[in-house]
Each structure stands twice: as C-alpha cells, then as structure tokens.
Protein backbone atom coordinates (compact mmCIF):
# COMPACT_ATOMS: atom_id res chain seq x y z
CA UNK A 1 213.05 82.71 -3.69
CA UNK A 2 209.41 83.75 -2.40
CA UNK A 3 207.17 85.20 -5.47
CA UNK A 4 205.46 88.51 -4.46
CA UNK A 5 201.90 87.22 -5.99
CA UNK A 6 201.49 83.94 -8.24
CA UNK A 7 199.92 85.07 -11.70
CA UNK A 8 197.52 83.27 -13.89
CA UNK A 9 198.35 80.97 -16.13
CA UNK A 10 196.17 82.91 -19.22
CA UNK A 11 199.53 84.87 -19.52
CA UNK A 12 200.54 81.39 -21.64
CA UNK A 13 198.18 82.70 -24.67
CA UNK A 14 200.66 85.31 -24.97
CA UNK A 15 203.63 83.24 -26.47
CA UNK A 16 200.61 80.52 -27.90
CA UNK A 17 199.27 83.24 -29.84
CA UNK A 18 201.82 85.42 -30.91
CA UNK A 19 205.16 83.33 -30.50
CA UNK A 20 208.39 84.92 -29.67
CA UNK A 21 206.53 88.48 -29.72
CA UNK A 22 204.43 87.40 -27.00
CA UNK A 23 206.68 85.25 -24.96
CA UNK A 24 209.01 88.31 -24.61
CA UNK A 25 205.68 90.55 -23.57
CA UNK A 26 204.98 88.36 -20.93
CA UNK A 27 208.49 87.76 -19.49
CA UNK A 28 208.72 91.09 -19.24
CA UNK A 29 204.81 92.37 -17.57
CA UNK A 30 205.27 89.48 -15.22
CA UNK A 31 209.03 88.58 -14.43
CA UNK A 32 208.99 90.22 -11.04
CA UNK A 33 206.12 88.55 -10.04
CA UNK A 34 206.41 85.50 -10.80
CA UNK A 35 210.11 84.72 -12.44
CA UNK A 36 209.38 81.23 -13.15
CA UNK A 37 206.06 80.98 -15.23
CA UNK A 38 207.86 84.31 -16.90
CA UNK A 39 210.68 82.26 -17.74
CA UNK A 40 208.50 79.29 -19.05
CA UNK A 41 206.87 81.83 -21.15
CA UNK A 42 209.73 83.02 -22.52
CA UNK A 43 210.69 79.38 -23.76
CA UNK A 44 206.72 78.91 -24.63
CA UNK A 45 207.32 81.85 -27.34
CA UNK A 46 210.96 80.59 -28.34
CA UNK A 47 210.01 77.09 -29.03
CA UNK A 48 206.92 78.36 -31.37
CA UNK A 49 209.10 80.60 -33.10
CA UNK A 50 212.24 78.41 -33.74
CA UNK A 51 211.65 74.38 -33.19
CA UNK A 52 214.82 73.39 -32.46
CA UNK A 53 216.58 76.42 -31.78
CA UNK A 54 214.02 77.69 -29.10
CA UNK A 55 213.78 74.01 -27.63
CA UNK A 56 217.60 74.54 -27.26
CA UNK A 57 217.90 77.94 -25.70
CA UNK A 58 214.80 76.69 -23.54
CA UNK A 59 216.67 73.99 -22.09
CA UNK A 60 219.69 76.00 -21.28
CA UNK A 61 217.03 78.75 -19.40
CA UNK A 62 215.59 75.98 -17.07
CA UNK A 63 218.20 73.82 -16.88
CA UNK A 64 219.04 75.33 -13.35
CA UNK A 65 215.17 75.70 -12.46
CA UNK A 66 213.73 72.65 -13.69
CA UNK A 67 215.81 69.86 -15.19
CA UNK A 68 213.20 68.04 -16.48
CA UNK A 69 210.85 70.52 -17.99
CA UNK A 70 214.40 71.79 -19.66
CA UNK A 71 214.69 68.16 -21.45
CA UNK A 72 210.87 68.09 -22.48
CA UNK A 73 211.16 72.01 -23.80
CA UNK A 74 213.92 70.15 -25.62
CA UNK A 75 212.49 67.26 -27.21
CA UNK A 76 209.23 68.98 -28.39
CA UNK A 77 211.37 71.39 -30.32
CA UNK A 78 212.76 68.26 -31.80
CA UNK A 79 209.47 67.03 -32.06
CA UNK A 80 208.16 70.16 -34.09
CA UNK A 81 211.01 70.46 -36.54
CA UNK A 82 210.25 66.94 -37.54
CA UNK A 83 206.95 67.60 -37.97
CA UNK A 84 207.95 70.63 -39.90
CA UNK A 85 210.38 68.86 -42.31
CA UNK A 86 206.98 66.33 -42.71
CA UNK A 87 204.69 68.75 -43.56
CA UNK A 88 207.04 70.54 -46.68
CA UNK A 89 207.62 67.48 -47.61
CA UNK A 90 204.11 65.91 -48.34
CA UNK A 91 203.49 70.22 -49.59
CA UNK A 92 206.70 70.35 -51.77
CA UNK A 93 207.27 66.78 -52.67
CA UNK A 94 205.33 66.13 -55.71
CA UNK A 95 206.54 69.73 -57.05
CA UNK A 96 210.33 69.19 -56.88
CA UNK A 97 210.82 68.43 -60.56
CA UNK A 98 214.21 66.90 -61.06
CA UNK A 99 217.01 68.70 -63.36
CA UNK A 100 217.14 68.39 -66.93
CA UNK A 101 219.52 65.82 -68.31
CA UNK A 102 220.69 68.07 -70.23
CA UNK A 103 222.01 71.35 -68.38
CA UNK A 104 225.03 71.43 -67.69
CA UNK A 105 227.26 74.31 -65.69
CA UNK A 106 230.25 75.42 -67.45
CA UNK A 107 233.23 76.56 -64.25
C-alpha cells in the first residue's frame, strides 16, 4: 500500500494530550494519508484512556500491521494498569478503615 504523503509525527500529541478524544481526531484528519501512524494513533489514545483494555484492542488493530509493536501496545497497557492499581493503593491504603466488629447484616 503506497501512502499519498507521510505526515508528521506532532499528530501523536493528539491522543498524548487528550486520550481517546484525540486519538479518534487524528485517525480520522489523517487516515487517508497515512493509515498506519493513524492507526498507531488510534491505539496511542486507547491505551491512555483504558490500560488494559486499549493495550488489548491495540494489539488486535496491529496485529496484521506490526506484530511486534501489537505485543508492546500490549504490555504497556499491562504496564499502566499496574501502575494504576500502585498508585490507589499507596492514595487509598491508609484510608481503608476495616469494618466494625460489630455490624452485622441480617438476610
């Protein structure tokens, strides 16, 4: 497939900055253009949006295109859920107070 004119790669702020929002403005201004960096910038936005989710459904867009970039969209939204699950936990671990001994639920 021959690209009618490569575009520049400042269309990534798009999806940086504004996540899925911006990942689907992009696809879209620049998918006939270039279909591949519009299709990476659709996974850019999906992976900042939804961790694991959008580091699924990113691997399943390249898979065909790219094999490998499909298994490293994949492993950073792995990456960023851990480090999501990290970061409430050091925010919401010391304020998780534990149930009182004595309530109980009548069924």
């Amino acid at each position: 497939m021959s690209y009618e004119k490569p575009r520049s790669n400042w269309w990534y702020l798009l999806p940086i900055l504004f996540s899925i929002i911006g990942g689907l403005i992009s696809y879209f201004a620049i998918k006939h253009d270039d279909p591949k960096k519009a299709k990476y910038c659709l996974c850019v936005g999906l992976l900042l949006s939804f961790s694991v989710i959008g580091g699924i459904i990113g691997y399943f867009i390249l898979r065909k295109d790219n094999p490998e970039k499909a298994k490293i969209f994949l492993f950073l939204g792995l990456i960023l859920f851990g480090i999501e699950i990290a970061i409430n936990l050091a925010i919401l671990g010391s304020g998780i107070n534990p149930l009182d001994p004595g309530f109980n639920v009548n069924i």
